[in-house]
PDB file of N, CA and C in Angstrom:
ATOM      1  N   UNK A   1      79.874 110.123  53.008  1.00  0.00           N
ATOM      2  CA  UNK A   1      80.368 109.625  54.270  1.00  0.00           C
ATOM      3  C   UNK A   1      81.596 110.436  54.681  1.00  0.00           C
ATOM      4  N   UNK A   2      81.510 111.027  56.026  1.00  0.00           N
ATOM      5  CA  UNK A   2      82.777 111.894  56.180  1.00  0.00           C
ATOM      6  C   UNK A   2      84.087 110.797  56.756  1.00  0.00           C
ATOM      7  N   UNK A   3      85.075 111.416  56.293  1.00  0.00           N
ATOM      8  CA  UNK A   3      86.640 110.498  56.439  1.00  0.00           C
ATOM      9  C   UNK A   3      86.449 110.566  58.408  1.00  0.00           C
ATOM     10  N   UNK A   4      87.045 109.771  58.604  1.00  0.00           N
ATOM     11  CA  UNK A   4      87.410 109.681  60.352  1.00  0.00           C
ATOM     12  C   UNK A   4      88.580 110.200  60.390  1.00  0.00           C
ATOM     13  N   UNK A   5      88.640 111.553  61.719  1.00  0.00           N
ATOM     14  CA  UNK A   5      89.698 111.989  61.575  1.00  0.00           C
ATOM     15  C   UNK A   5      90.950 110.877  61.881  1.00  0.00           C
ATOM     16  N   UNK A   6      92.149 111.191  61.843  1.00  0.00           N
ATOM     17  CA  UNK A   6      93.375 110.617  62.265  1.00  0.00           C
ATOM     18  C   UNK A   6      93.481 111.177  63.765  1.00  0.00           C
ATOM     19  N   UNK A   7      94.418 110.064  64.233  1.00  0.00           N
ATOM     20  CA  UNK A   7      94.102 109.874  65.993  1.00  0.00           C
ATOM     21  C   UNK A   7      95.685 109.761  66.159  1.00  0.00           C
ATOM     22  N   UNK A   8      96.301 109.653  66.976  1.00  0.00           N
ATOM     23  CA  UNK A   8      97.437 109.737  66.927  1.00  0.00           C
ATOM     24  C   UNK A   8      97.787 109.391  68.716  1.00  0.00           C
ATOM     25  N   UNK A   9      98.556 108.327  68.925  1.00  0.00           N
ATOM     26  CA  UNK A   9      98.479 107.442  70.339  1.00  0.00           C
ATOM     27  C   UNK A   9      99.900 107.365  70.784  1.00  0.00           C
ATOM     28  N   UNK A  10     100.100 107.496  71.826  1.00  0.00           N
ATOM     29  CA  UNK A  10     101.455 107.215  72.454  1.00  0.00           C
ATOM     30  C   UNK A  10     102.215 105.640  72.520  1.00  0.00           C
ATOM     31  N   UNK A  11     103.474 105.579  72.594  1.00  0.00           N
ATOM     32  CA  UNK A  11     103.967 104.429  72.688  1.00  0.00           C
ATOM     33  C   UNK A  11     103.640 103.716  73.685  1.00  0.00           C
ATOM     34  N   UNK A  12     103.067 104.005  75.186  1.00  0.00           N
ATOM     35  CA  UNK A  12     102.928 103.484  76.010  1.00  0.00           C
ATOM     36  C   UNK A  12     101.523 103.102  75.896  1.00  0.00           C
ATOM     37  N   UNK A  13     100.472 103.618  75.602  1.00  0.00           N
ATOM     38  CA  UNK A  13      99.333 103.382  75.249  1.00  0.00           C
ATOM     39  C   UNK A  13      99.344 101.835  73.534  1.00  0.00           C
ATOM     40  N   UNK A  14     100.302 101.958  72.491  1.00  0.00           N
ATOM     41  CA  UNK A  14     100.113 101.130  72.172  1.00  0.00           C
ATOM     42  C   UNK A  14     100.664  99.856  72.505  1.00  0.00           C
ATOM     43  N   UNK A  15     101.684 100.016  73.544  1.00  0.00           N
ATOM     44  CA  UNK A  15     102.733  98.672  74.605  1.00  0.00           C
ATOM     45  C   UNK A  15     101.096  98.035  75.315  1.00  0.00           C
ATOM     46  N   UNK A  16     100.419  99.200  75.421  1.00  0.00           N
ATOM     47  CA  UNK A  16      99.151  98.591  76.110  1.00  0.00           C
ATOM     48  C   UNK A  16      98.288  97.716  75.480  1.00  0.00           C
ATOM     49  N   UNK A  17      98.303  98.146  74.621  1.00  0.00           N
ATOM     50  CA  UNK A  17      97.175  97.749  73.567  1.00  0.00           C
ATOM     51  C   UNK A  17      97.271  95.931  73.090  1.00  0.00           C
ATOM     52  N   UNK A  18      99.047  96.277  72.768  1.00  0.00           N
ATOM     53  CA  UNK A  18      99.847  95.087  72.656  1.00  0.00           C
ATOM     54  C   UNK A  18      99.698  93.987  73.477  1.00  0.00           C
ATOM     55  N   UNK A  19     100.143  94.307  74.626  1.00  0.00           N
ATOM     56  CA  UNK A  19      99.820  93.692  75.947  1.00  0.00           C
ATOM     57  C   UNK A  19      98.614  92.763  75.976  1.00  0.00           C
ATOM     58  N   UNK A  20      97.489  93.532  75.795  1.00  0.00           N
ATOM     59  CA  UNK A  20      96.235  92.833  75.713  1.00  0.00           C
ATOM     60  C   UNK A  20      96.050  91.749  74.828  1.00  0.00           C
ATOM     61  N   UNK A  21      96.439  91.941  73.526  1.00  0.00           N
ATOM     62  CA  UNK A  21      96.201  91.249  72.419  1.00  0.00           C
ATOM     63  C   UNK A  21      96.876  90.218  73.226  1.00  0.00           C
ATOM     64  N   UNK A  22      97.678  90.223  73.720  1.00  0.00           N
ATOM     65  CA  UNK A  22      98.688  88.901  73.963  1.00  0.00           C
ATOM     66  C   UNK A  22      98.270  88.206  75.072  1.00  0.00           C
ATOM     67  N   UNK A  23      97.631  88.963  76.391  1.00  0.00           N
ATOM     68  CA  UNK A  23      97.316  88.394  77.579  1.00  0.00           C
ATOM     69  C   UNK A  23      95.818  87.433  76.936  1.00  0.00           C
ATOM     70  N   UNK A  24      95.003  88.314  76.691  1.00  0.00           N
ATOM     71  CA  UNK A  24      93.681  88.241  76.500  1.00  0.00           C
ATOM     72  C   UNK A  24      93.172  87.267  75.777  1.00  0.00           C
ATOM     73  N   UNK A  25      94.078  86.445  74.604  1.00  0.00           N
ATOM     74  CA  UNK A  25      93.766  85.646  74.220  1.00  0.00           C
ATOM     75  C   UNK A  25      92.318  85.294  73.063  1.00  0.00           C
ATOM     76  N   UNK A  26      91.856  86.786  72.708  1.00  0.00           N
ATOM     77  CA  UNK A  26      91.238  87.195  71.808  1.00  0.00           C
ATOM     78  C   UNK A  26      91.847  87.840  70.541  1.00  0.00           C
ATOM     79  N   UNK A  27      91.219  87.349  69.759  1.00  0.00           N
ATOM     80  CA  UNK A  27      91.889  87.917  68.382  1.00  0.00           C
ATOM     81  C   UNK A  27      92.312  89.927  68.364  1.00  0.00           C
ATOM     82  N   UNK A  28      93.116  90.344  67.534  1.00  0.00           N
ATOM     83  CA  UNK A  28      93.199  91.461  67.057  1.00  0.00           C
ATOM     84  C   UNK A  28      92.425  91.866  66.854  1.00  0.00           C
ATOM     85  N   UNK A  29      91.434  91.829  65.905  1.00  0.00           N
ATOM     86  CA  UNK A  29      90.321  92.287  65.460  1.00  0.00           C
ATOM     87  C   UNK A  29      89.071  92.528  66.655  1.00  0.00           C
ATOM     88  N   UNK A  30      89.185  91.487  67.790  1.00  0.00           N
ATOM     89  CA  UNK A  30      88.068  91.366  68.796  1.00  0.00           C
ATOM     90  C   UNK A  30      88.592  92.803  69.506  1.00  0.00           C
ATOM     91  N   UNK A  31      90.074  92.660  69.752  1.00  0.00           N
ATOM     92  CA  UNK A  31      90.790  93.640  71.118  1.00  0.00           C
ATOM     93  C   UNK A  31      90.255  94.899  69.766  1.00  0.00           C
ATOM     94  N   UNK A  32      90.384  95.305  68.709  1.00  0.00           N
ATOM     95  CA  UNK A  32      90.563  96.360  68.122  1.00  0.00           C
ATOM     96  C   UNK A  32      88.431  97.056  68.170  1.00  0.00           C
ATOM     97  N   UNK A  33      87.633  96.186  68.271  1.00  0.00           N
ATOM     98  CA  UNK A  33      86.249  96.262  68.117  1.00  0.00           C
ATOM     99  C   UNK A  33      85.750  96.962  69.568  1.00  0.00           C
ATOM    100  N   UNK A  34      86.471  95.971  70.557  1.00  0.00           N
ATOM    101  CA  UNK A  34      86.279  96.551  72.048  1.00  0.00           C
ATOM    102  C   UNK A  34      86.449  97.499  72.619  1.00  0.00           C
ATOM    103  N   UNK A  35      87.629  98.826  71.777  1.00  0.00           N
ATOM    104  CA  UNK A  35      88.590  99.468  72.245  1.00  0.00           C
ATOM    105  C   UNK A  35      87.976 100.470  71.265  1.00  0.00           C
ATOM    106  N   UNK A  36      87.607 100.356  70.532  1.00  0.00           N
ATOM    107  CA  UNK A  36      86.866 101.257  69.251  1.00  0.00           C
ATOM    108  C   UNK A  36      88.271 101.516  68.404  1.00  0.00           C
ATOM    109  N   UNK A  37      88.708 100.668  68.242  1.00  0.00           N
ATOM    110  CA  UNK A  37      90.514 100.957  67.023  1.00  0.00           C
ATOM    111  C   UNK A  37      89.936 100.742  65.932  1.00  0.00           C
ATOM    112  N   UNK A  38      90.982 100.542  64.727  1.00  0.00           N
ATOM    113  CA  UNK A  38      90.795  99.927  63.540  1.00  0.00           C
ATOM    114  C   UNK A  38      91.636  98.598  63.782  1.00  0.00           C
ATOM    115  N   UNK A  39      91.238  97.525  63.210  1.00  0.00           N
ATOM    116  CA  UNK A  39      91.865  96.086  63.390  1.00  0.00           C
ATOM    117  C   UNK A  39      93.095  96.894  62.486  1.00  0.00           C
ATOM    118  N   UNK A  40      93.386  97.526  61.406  1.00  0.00           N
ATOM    119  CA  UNK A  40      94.682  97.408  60.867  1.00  0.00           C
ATOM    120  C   UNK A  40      95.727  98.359  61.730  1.00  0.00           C
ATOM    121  N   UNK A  41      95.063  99.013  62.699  1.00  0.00           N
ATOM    122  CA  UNK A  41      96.003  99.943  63.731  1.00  0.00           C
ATOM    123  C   UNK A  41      96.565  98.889  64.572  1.00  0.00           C
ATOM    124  N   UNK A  42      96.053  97.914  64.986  1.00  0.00           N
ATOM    125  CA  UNK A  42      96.032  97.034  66.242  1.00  0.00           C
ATOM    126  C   UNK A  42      97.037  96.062  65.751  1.00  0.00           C
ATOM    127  N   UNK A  43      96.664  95.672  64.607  1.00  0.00           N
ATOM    128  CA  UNK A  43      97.553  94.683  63.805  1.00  0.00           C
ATOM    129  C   UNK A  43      99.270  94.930  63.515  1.00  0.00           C
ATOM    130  N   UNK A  44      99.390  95.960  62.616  1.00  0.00           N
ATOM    131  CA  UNK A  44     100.302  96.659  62.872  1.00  0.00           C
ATOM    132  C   UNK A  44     101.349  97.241  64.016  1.00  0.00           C
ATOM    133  N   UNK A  45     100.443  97.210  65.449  1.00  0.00           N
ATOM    134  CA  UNK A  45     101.250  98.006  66.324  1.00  0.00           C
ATOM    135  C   UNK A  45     101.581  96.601  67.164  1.00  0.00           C
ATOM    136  N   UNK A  46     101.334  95.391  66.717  1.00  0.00           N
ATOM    137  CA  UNK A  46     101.039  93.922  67.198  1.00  0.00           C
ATOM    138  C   UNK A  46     103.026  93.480  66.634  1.00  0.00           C
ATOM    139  N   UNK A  47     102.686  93.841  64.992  1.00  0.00           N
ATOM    140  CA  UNK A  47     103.894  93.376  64.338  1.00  0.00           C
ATOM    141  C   UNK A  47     104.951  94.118  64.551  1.00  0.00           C
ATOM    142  N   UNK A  48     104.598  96.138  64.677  1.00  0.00           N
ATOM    143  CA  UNK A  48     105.811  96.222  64.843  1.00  0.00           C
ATOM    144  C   UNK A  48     106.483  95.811  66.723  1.00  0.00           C
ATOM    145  N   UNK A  49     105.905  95.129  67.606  1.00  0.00           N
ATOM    146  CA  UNK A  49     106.146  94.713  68.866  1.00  0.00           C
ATOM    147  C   UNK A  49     107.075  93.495  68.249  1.00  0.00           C
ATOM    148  N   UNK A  50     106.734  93.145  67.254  1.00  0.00           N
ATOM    149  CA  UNK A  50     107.214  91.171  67.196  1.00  0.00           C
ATOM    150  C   UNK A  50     108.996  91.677  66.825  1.00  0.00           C
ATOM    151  N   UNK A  51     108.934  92.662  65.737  1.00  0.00           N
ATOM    152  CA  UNK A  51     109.693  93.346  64.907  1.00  0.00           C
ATOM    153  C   UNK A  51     110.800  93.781  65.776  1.00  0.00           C
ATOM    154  N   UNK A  52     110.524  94.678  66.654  1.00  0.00           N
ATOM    155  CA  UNK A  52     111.138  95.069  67.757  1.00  0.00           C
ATOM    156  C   UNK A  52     111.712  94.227  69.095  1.00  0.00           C
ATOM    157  N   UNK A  53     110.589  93.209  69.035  1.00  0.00           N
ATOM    158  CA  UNK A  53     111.535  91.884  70.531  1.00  0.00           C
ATOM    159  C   UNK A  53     112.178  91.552  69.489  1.00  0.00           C
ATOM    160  N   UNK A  54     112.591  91.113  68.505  1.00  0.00           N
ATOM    161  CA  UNK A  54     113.600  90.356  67.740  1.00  0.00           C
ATOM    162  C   UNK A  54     114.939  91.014  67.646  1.00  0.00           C
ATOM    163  N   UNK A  55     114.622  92.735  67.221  1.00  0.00           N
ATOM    164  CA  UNK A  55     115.594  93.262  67.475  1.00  0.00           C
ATOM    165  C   UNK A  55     116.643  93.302  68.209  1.00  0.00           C
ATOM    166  N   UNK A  56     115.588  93.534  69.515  1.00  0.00           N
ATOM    167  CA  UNK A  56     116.267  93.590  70.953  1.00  0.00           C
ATOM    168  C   UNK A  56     117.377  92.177  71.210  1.00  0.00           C
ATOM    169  N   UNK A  57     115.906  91.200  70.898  1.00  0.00           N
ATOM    170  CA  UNK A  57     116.579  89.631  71.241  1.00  0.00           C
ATOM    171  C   UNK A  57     117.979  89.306  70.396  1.00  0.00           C
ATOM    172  N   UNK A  58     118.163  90.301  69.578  1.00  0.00           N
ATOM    173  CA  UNK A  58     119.277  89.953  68.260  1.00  0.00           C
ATOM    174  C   UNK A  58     120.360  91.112  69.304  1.00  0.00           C
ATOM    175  N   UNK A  59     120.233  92.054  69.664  1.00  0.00           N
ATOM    176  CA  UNK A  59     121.323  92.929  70.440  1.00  0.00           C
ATOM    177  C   UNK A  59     121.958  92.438  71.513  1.00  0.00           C
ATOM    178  N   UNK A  60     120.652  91.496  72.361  1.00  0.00           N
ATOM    179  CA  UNK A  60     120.935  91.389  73.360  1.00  0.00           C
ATOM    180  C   UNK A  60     121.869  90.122  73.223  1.00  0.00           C
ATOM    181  N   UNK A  61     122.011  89.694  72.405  1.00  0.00           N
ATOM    182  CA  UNK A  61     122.917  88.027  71.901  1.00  0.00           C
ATOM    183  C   UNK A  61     124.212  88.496  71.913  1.00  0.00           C
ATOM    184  N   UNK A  62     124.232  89.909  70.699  1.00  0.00           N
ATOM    185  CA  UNK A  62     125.264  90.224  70.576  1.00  0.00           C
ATOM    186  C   UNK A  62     126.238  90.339  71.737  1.00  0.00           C
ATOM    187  N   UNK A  63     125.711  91.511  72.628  1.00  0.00           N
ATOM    188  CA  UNK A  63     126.289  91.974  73.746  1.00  0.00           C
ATOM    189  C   UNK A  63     126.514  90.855  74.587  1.00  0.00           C
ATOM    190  N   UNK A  64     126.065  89.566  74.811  1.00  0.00           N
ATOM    191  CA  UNK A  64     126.369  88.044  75.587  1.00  0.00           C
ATOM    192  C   UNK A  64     127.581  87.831  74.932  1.00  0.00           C
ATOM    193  N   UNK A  65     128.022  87.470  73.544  1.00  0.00           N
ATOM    194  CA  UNK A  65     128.728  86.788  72.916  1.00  0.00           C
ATOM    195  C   UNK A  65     129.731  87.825  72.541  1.00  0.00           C
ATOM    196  N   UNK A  66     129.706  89.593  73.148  1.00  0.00           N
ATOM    197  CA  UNK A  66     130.748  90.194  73.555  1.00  0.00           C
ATOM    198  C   UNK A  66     131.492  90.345  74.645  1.00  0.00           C
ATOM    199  N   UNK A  67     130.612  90.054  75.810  1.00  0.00           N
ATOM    200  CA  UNK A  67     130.831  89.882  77.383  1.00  0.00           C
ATOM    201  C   UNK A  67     131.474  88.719  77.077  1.00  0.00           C
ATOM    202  N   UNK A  68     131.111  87.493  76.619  1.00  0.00           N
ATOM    203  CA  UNK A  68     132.029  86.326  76.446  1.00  0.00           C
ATOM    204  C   UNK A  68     133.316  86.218  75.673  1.00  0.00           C
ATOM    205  N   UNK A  69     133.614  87.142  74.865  1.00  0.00           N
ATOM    206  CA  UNK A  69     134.861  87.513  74.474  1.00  0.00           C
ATOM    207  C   UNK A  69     135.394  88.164  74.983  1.00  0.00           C
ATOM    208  N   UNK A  70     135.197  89.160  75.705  1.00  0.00           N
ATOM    209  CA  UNK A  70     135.886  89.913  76.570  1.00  0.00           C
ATOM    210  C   UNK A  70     136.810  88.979  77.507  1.00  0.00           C
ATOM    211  N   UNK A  71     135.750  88.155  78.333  1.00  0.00           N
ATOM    212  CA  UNK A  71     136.247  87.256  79.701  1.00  0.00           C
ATOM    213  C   UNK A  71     137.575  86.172  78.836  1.00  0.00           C
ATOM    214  N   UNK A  72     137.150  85.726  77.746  1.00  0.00           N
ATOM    215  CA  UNK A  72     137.740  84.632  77.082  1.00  0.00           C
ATOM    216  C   UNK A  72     139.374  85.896  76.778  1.00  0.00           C
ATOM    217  N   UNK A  73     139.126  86.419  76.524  1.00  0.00           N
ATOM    218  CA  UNK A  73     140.725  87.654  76.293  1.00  0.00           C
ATOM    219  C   UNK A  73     141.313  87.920  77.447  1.00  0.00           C
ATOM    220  N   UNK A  74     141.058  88.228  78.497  1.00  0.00           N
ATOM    221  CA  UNK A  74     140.821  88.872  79.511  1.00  0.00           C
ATOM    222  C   UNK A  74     141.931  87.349  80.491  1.00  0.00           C
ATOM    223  N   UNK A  75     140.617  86.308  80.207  1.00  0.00           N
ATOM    224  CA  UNK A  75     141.399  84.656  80.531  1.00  0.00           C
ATOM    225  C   UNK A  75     142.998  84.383  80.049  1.00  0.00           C
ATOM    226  N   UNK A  76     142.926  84.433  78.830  1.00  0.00           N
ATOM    227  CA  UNK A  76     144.255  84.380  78.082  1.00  0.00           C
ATOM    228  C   UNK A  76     145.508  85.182  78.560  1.00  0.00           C
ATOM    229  N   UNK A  77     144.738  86.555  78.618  1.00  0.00           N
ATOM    230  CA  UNK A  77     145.844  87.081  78.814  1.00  0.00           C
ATOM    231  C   UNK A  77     146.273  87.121  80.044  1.00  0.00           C
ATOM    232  N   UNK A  78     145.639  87.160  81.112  1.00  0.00           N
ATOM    233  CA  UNK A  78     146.332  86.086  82.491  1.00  0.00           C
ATOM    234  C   UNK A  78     146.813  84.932  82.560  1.00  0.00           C
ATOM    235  N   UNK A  79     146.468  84.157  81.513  1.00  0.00           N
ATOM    236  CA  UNK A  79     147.408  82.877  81.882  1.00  0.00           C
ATOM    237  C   UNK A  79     148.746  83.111  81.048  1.00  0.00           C
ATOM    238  N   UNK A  80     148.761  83.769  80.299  1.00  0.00           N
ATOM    239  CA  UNK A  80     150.283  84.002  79.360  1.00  0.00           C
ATOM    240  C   UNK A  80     151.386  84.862  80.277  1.00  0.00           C
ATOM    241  N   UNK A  81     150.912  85.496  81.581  1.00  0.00           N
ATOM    242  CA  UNK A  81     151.938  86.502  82.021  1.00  0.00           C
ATOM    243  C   UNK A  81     152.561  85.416  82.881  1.00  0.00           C
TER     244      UNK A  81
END
């Protein structure tokens, strides 16, 4: 049996891919059969999406709860002059 070559896909193409799994409401494995993928390509590019909003969702906290220290310093030190 010959190996299948390796394929190699852009980030925007797997944001796509992602997308689907999530709109579509069909399993990984269904979106990966339809599309001719491997379910463990699909799976993977599924988790590292989850991996990555968390990230973001963890930066983007940060930067809130720095904007809110800023204003809270910013407050203070106008009312002390």
């Amino acid at each position: 049996m010959e190996k299948r070559k390796r394929r190699a896909f852009s980030a925007a193409y797997k944001t796509e891919i992602v997308d689907l799994v999530r709109a579509s409401g069909k399993s990984i494995g269904a979106v990966a059969r339809d599309l001719g993928l491997t379910e463990t390509a699909v799976r993977a590019w599924v988790r590292q999406a989850e991996v990555f909003g968390v990230a973001v969702a963890g930066i983007l906290a940060v930067v809130r709860m720095m904007e809110t220290v800023t204003v809270y310093v910013a407050t203070n030190a106008a009312t002390r002059r």
